[in-house]
C-alpha atoms as a PDB file:
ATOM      1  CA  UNK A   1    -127.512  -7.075 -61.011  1.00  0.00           C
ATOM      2  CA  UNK A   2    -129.255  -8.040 -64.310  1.00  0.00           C
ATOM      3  CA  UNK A   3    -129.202 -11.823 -65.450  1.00  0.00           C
ATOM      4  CA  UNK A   4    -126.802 -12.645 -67.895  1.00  0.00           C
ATOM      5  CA  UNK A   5    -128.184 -14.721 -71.360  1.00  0.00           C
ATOM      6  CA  UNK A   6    -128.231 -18.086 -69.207  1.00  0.00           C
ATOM      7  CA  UNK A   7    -129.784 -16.746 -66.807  1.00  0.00           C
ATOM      8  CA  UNK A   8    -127.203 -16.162 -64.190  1.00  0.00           C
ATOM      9  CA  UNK A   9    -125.666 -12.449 -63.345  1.00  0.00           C
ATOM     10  CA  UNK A  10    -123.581 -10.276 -64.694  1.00  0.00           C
ATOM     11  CA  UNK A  11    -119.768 -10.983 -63.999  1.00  0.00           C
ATOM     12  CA  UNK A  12    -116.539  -8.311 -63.778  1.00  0.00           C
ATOM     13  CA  UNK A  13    -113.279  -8.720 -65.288  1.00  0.00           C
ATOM     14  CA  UNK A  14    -111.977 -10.718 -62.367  1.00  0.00           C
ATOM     15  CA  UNK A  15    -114.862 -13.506 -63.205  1.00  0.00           C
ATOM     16  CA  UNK A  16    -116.970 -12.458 -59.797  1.00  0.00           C
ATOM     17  CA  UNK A  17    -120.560 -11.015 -59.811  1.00  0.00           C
ATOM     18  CA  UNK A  18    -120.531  -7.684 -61.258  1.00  0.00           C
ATOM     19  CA  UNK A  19    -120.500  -4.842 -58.337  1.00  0.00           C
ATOM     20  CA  UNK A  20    -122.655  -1.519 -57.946  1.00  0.00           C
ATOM     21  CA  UNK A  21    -120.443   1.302 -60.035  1.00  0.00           C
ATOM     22  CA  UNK A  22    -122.406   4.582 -58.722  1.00  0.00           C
ATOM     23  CA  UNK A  23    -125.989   5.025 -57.668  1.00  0.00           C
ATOM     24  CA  UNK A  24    -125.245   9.122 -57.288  1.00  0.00           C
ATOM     25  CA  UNK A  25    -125.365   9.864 -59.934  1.00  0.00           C
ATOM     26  CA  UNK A  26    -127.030   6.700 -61.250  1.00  0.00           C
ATOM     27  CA  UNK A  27    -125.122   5.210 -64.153  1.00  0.00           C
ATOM     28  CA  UNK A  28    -124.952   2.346 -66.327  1.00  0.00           C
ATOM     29  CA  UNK A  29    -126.524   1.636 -69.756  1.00  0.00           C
ATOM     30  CA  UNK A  30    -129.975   0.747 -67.977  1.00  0.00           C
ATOM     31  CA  UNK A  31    -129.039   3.441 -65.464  1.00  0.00           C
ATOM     32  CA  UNK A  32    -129.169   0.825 -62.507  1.00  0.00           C
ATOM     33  CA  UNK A  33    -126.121   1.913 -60.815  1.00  0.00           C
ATOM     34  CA  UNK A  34    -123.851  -0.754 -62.516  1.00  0.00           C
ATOM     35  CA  UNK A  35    -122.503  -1.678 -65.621  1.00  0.00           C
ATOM     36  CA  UNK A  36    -124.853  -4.082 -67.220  1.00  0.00           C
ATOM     37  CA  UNK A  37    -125.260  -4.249 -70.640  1.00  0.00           C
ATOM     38  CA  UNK A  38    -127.062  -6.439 -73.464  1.00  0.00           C
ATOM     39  CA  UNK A  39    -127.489  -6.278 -76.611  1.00  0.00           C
ATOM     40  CA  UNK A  40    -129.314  -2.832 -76.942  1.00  0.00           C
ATOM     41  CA  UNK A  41    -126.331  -1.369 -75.295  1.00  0.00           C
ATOM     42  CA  UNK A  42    -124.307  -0.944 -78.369  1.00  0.00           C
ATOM     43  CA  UNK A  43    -121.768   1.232 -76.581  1.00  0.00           C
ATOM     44  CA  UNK A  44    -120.465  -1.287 -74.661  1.00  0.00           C
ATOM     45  CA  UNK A  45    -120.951   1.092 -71.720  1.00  0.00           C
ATOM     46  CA  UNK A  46    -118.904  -1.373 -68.924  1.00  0.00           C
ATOM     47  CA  UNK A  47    -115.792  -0.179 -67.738  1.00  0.00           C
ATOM     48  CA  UNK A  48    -116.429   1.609 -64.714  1.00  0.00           C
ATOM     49  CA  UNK A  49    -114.611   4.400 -63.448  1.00  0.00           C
ATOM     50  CA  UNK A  50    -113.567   7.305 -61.628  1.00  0.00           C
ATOM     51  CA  UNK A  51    -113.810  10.592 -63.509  1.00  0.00           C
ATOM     52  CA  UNK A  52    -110.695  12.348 -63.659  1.00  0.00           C
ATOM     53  CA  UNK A  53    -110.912  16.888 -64.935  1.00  0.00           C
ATOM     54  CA  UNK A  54    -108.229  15.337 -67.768  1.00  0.00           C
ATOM     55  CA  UNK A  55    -110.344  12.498 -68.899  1.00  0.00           C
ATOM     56  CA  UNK A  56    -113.724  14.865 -68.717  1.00  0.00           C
ATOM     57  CA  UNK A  57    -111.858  17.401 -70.689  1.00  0.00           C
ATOM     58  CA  UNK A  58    -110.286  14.665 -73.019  1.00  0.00           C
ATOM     59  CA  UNK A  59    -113.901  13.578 -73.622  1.00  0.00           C
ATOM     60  CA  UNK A  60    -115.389  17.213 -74.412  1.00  0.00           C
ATOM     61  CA  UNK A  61    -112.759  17.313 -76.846  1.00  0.00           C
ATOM     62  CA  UNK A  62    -113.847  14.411 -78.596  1.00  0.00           C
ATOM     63  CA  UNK A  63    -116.817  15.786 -78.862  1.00  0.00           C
ATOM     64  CA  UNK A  64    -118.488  14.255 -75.665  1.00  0.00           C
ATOM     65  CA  UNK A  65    -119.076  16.683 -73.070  1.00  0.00           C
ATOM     66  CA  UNK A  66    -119.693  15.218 -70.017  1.00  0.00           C
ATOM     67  CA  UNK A  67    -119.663  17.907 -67.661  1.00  0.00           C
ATOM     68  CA  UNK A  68    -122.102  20.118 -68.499  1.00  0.00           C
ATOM     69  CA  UNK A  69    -125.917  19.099 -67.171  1.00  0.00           C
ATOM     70  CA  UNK A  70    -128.946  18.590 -69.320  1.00  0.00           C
ATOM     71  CA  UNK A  71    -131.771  19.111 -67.229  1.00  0.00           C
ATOM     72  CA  UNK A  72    -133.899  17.851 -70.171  1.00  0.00           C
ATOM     73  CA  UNK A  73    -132.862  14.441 -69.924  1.00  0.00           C
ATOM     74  CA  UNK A  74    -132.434  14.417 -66.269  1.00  0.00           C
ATOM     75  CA  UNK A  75    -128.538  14.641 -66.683  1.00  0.00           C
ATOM     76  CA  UNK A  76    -126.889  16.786 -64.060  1.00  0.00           C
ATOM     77  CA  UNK A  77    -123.557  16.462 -65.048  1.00  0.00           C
ATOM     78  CA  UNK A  78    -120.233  14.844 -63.894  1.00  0.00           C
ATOM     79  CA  UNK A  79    -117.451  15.827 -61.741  1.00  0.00           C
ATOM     80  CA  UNK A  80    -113.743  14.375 -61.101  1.00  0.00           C
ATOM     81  CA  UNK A  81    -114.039  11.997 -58.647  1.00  0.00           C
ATOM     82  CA  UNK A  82    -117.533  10.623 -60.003  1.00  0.00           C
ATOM     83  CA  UNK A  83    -117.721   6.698 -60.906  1.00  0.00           C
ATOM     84  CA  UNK A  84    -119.516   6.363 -64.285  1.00  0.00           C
ATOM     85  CA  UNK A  85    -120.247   3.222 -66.350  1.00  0.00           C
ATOM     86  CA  UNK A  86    -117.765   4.293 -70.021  1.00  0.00           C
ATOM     87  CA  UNK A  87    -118.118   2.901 -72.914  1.00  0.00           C
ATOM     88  CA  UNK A  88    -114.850   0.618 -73.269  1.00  0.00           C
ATOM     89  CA  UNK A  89    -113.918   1.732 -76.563  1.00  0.00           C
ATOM     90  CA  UNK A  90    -113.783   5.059 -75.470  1.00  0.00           C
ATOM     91  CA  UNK A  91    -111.584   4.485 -72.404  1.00  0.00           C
ATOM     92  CA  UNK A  92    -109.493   2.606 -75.029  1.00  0.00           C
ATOM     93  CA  UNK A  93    -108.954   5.712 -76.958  1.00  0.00           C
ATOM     94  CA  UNK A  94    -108.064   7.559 -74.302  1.00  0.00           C
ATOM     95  CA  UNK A  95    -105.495   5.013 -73.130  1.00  0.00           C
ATOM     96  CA  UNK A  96    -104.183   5.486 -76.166  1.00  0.00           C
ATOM     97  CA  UNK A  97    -104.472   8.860 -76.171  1.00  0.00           C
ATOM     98  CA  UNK A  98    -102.742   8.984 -72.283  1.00  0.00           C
ATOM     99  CA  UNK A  99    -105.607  10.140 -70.778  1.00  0.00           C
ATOM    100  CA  UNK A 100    -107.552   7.613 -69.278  1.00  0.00           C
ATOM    101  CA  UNK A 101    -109.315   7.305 -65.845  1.00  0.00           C
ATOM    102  CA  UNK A 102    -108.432   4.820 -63.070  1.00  0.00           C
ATOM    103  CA  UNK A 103    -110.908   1.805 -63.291  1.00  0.00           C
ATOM    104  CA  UNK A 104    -113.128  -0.242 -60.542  1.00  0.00           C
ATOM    105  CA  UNK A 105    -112.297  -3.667 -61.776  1.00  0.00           C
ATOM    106  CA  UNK A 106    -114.779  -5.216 -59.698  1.00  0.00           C
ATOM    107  CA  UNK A 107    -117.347  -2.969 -61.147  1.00  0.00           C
ATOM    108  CA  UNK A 108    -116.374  -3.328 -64.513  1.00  0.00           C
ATOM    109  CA  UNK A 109    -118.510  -5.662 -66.884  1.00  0.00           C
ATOM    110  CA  UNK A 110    -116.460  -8.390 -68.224  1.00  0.00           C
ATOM    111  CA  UNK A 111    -117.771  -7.629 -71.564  1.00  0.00           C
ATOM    112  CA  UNK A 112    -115.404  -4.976 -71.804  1.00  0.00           C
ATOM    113  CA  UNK A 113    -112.713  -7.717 -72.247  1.00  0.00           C
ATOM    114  CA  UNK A 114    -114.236  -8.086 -76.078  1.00  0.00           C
ATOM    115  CA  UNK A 115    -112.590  -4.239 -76.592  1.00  0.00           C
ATOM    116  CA  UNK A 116    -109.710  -3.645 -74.080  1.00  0.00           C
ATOM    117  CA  UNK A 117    -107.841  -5.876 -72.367  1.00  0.00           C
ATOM    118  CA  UNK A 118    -107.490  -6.895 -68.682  1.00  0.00           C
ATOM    119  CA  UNK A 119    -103.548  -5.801 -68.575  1.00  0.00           C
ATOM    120  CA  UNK A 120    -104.729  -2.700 -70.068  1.00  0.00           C
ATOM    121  CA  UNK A 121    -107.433  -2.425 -67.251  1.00  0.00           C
ATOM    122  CA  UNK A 122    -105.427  -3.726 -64.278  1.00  0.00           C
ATOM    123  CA  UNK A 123    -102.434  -1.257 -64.608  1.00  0.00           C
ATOM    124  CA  UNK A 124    -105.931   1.533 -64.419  1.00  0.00           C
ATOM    125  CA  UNK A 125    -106.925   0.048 -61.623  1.00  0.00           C
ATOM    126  CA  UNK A 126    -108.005   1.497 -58.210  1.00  0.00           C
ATOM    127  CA  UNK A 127    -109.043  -1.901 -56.392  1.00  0.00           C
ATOM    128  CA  UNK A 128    -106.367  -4.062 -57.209  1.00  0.00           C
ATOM    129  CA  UNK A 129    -104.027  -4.902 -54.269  1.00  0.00           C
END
């Protein structure tokens, strides 16, 4: 977990220290397995979740393909079923666009809340009981 800008950590949308998204493959901004960000990460790559083929298509189609590996930046591609650290506008537009992946809330940064919000997130979720 990477400290937050007082020093503390990282927290998810449910105000508790931000949890490991996916170490294989490694994701995240800072590719440290979770969804840290900062200000360098203008992205907003924090809303973690769980690759669907419809989302991955839906992505391609928008012009972000990412399925297919690129060995030259150590990028081997993702899969359905893969957990990957999104950027939160994007999972926006795919909400809007009905095609948007289930989310780890507990994994997801809490910046995120500055672009979608936690309703939006919580009806996505996979760990909410």
């Amino acid at each position: 977990m990477m400290p937050d800008d007082f020093g503390g950590v990282q927290r998810n949308v449910l105000g508790g220290p931000l949890g490991v998204c996916s170490e294989k493959p490694r994701t995240g901004f800072f590719r440290d397995g979770c969804c840290n960000t900062g200000p360098e990460d203008v992205g907003s790559h924090t809303v973690c979740v769980v690759l669907s083929a419809d989302f991955l298509a839906f992505s391609q189609a928008r012009g972000n393909d990412l399925s297919t590996p690129r060995p030259e930046f150590g990028f081997t591609g993702l899969q359905p079923g893969d957990r990957w650290c999104l950027c939160a506008a994007r999972w926006r537009e795919a909400l809007q666009a009905g095609h948007a992946p289930r989310v780890v809330l507990n994994s997801t940064n809490e910046g995120a809340l500055e672009i979608v919000a936690l309703d939006d997130l919580k009806r996505h979720a996979i760990d909410l009981s």
